[in-house]
Protein backbone atom coordinates (compact mmCIF):
# COMPACT_ATOMS: atom_id res chain seq x y z
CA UNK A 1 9.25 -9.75 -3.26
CA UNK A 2 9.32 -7.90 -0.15
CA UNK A 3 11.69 -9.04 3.29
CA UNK A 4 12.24 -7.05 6.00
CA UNK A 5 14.77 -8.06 8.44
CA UNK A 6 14.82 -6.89 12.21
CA UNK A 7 13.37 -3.18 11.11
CA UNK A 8 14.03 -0.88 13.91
CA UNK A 9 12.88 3.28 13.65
CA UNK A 10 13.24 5.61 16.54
CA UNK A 11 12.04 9.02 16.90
CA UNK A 12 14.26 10.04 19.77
CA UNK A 13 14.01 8.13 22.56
CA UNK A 14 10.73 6.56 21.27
CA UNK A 15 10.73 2.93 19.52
CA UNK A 16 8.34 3.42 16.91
CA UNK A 17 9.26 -0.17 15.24
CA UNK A 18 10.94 -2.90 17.23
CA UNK A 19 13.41 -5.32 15.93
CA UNK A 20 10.21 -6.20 12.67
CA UNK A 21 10.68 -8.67 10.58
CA UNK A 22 8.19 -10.10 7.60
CA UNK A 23 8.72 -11.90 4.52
CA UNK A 24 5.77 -10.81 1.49
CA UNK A 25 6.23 -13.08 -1.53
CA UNK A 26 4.86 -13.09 -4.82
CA UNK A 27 1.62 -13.86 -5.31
CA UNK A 28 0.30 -12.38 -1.82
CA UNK A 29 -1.84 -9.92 -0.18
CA UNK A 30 -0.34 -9.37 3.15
CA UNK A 31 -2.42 -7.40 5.55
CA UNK A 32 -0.98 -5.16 7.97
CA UNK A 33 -2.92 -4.17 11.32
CA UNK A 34 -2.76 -2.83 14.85
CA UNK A 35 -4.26 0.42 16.50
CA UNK A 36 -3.16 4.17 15.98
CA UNK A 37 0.30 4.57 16.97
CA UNK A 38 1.74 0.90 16.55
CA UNK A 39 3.96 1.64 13.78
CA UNK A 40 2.21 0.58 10.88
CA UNK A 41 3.03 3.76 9.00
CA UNK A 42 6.31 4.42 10.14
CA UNK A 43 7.10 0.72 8.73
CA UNK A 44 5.44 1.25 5.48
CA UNK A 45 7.45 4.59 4.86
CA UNK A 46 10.46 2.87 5.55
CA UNK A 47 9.76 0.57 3.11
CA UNK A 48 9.44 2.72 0.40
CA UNK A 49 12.31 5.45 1.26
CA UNK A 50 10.46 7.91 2.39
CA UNK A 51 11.64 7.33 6.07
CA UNK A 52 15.69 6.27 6.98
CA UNK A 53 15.55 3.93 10.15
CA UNK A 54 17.71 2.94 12.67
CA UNK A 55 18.92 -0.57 11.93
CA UNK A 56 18.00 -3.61 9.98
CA UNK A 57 17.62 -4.30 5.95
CA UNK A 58 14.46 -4.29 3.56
CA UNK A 59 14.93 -5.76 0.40
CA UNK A 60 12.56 -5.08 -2.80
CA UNK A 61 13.11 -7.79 -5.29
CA UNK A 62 16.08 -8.56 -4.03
CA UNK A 63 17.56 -4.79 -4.32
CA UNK A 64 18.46 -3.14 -0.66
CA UNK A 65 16.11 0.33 -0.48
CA UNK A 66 19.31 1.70 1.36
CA UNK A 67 21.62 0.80 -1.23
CA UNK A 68 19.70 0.71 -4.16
CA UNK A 69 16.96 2.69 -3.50
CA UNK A 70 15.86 4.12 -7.17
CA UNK A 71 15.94 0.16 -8.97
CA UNK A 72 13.80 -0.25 -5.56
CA UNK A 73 11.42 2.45 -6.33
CA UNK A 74 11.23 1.57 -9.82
CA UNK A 75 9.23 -1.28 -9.25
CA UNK A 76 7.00 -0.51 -6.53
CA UNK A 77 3.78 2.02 -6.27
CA UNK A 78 2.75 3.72 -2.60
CA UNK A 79 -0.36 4.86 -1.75
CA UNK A 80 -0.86 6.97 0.97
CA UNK A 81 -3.40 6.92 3.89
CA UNK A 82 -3.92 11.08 2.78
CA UNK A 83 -2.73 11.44 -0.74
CA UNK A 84 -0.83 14.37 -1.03
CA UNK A 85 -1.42 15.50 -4.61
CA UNK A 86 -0.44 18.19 -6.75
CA UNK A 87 -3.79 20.26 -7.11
CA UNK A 88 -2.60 23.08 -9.53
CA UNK A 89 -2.38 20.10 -11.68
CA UNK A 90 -6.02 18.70 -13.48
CA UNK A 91 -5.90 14.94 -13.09
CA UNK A 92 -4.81 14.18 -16.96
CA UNK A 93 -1.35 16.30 -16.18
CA UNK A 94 -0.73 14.37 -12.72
CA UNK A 95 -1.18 11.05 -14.47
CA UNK A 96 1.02 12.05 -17.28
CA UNK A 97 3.53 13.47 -14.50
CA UNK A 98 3.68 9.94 -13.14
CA UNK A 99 3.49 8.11 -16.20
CA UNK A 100 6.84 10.44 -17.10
CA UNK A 101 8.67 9.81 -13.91
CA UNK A 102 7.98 5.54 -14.52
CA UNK A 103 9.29 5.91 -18.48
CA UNK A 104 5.51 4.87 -19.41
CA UNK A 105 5.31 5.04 -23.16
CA UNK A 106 2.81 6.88 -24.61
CA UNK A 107 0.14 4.37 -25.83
CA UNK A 108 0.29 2.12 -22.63
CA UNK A 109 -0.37 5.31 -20.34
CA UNK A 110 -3.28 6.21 -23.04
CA UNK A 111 -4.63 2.87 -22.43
CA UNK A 112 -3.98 2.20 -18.91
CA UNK A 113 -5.72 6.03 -18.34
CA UNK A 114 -8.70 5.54 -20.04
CA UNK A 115 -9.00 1.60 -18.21
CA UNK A 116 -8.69 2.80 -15.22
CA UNK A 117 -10.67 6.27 -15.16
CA UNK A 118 -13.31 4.56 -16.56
CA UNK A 119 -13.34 1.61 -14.12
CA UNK A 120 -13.41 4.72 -10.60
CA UNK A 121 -15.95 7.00 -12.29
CA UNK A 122 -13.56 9.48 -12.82
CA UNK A 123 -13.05 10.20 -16.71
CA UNK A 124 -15.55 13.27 -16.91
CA UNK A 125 -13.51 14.83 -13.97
CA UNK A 126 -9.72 14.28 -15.64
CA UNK A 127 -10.00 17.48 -17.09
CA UNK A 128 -10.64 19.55 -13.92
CA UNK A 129 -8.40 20.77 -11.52
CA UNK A 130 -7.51 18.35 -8.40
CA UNK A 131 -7.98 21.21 -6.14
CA UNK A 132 -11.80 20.68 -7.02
CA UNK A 133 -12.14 16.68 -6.43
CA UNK A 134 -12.93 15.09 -2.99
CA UNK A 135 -11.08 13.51 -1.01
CA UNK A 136 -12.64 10.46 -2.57
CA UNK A 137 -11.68 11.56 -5.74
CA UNK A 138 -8.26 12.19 -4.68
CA UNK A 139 -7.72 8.32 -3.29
CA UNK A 140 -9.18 7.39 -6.56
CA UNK A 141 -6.56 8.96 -8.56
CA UNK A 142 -3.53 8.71 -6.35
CA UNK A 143 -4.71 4.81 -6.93
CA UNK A 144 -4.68 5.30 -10.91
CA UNK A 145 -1.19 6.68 -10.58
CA UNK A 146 -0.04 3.68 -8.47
CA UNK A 147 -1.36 1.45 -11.14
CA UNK A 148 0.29 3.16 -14.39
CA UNK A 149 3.85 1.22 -14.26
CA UNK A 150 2.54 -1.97 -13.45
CA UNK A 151 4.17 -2.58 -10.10
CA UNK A 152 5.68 -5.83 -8.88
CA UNK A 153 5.16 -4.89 -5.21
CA UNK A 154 2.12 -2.46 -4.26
CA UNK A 155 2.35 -0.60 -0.59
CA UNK A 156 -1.08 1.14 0.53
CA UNK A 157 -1.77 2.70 4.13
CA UNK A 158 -5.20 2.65 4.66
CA UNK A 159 -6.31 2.95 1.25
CA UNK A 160 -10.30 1.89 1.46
CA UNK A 161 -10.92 5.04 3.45
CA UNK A 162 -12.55 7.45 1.54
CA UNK A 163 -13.52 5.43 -1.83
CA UNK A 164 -17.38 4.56 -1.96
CA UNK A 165 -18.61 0.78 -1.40
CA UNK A 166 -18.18 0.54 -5.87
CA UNK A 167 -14.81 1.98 -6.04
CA UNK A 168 -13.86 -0.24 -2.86
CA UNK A 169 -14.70 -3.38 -4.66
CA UNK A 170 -13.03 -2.51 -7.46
CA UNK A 171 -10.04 -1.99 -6.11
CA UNK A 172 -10.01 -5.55 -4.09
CA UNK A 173 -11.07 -7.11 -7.75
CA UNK A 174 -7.91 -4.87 -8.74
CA UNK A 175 -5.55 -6.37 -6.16
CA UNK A 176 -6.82 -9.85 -6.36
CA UNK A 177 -5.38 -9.62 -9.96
CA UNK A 178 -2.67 -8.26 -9.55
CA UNK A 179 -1.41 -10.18 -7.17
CA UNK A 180 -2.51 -13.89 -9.60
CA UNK A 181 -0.37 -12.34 -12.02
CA UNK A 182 2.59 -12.25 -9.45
CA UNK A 183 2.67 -9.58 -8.31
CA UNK A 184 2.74 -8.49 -4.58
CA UNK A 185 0.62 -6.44 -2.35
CA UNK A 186 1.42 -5.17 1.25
CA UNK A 187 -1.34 -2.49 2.79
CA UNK A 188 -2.70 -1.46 6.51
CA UNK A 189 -6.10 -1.33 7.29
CA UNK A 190 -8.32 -0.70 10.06
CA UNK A 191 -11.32 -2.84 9.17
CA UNK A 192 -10.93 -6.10 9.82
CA UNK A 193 -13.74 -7.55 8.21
CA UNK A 194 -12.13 -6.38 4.24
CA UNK A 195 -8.89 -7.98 5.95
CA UNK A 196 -10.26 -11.00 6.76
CA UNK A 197 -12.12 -11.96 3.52
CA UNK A 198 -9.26 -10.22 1.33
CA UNK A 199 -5.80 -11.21 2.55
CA UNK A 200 -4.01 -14.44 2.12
CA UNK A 201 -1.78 -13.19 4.94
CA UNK A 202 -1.88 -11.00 8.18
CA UNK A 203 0.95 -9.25 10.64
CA UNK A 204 -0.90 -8.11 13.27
CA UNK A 205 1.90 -5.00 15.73
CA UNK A 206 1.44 -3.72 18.59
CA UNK A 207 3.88 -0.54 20.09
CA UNK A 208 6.48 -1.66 17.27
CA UNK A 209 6.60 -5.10 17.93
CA UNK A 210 5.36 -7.65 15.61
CA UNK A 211 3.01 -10.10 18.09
CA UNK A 212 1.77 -12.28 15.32
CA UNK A 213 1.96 -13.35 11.53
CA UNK A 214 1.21 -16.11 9.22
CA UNK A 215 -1.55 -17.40 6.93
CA UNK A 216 -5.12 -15.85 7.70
CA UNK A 217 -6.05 -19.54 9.07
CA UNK A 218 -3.08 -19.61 11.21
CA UNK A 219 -3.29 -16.44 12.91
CA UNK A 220 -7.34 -16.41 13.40
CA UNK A 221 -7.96 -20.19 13.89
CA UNK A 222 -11.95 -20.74 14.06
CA UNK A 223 -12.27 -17.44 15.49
CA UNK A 224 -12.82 -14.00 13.66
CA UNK A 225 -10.23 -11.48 12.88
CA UNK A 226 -11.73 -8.93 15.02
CA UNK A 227 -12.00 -11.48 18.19
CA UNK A 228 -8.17 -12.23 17.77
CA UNK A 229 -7.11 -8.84 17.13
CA UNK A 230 -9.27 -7.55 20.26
CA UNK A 231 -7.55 -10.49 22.48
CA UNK A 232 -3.93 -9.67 21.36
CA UNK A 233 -5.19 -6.05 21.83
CA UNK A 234 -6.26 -6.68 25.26
């Protein structure tokens, strides 16, 4: 669903991503972690298009993001770790706005609108403004909008922060789904005890460089998450 081969992204002089390469197939959650500053972001925005890097290939579904990159974007969804929403818009235009830009007909977005609003708490607010939500609000509907095309491959950055315990377990119920139904889910995260119960696989980076990756038993062993990410930290 998702390969990267032998990423690379500078910023000047600086190697934000060294020489990365990961393979995400159907089917899988793939955690991503390492501390502020590794180059977890700067990989996920190269993955979707927001960022151009510096050499190597990612392939959605087969389809090159440099060459192809609108049949790429077609299929995927990107949450943000600071969703960066239009709020002159109330939350029923933005989802409509989305649901437009994906070709969403207009009794699927209906349904998928009401499922999901219902499901975060947030159908009383649709009608209001998004300058007025929280910021929890905010993650909550950037994460409706993600979900409105039915994505094969889902990229998040962070995106527990912010969402109460409810709306947290919901959306792990969400991905767990989506991801039996064949779909694919790659998403950073800084707490290691979600990772650890909710990901089938981990990459843990470090200054760019991809130090380990596998299966959740492979890269952990009988230890915790948290003890082998503070070792490799270390």
């Amino acid at each position: 669903m998702l390969v990267i081969e032998n990423l690379t992204k500078k910023y000047g002089e600086k190697v934000a991503v060294n020489d990365l390469s990961l393979h995400i197939r159907p089917g899988e959650i793939y955690g991503f972690i390492g501390h502020n500053g590794a180059g977890k972001t700067t990989t996920l925005k190269s993955v979707v298009g927001i960022l151009k890097f510096d050499s190597g290939e990612i392939f959605i579904d087969g389809n090159s993001i440099k060459d192809e990159p609108l049949k790429c974007k077609e299929k995927i969804a990107y949450i943000p770790d600071n969703p960066d929403l239009y709020d002159y818009m109330t939350g029923t235009k933005y989802l409509n706005f989305i649901a437009d830009i994906f070709k969403v007909d207009e009794k699927k977005r209906r349904e998928k609108i009401d499922e999901y609003a219902e499901i975060f708490g947030l159908s009383d607010d649709l009608g209001a403004p998004i300058a007025s939500y929280s910021h929890g609000m905010k993650q909550k509907l950037a994460v409706i909008s993600a979900l409105i095309h039915d994505p094969k491959l889902i990229i998040m950055d962070e995106p527990f922060v912010g969402l109460d315990p409810k709306a947290a377990h919901t959306l792990k119920e969400i991905m767990r789904k989506i991801c039996d139904d064949g779909g694919a889910i790659f998403f950073s995260t800084h707490v290691l005890e979600v990772a650890e119960k909710l990901c089938d696989k981990i990459a843990i980076i470090k200054d760019g460089r991809l130090i380990r990756s596998g299966t959740m038993e492979d890269v952990k062993g009988d230890d915790s998450l948290e003890e082998v990410f503070l070792e490799l930290e270390g």
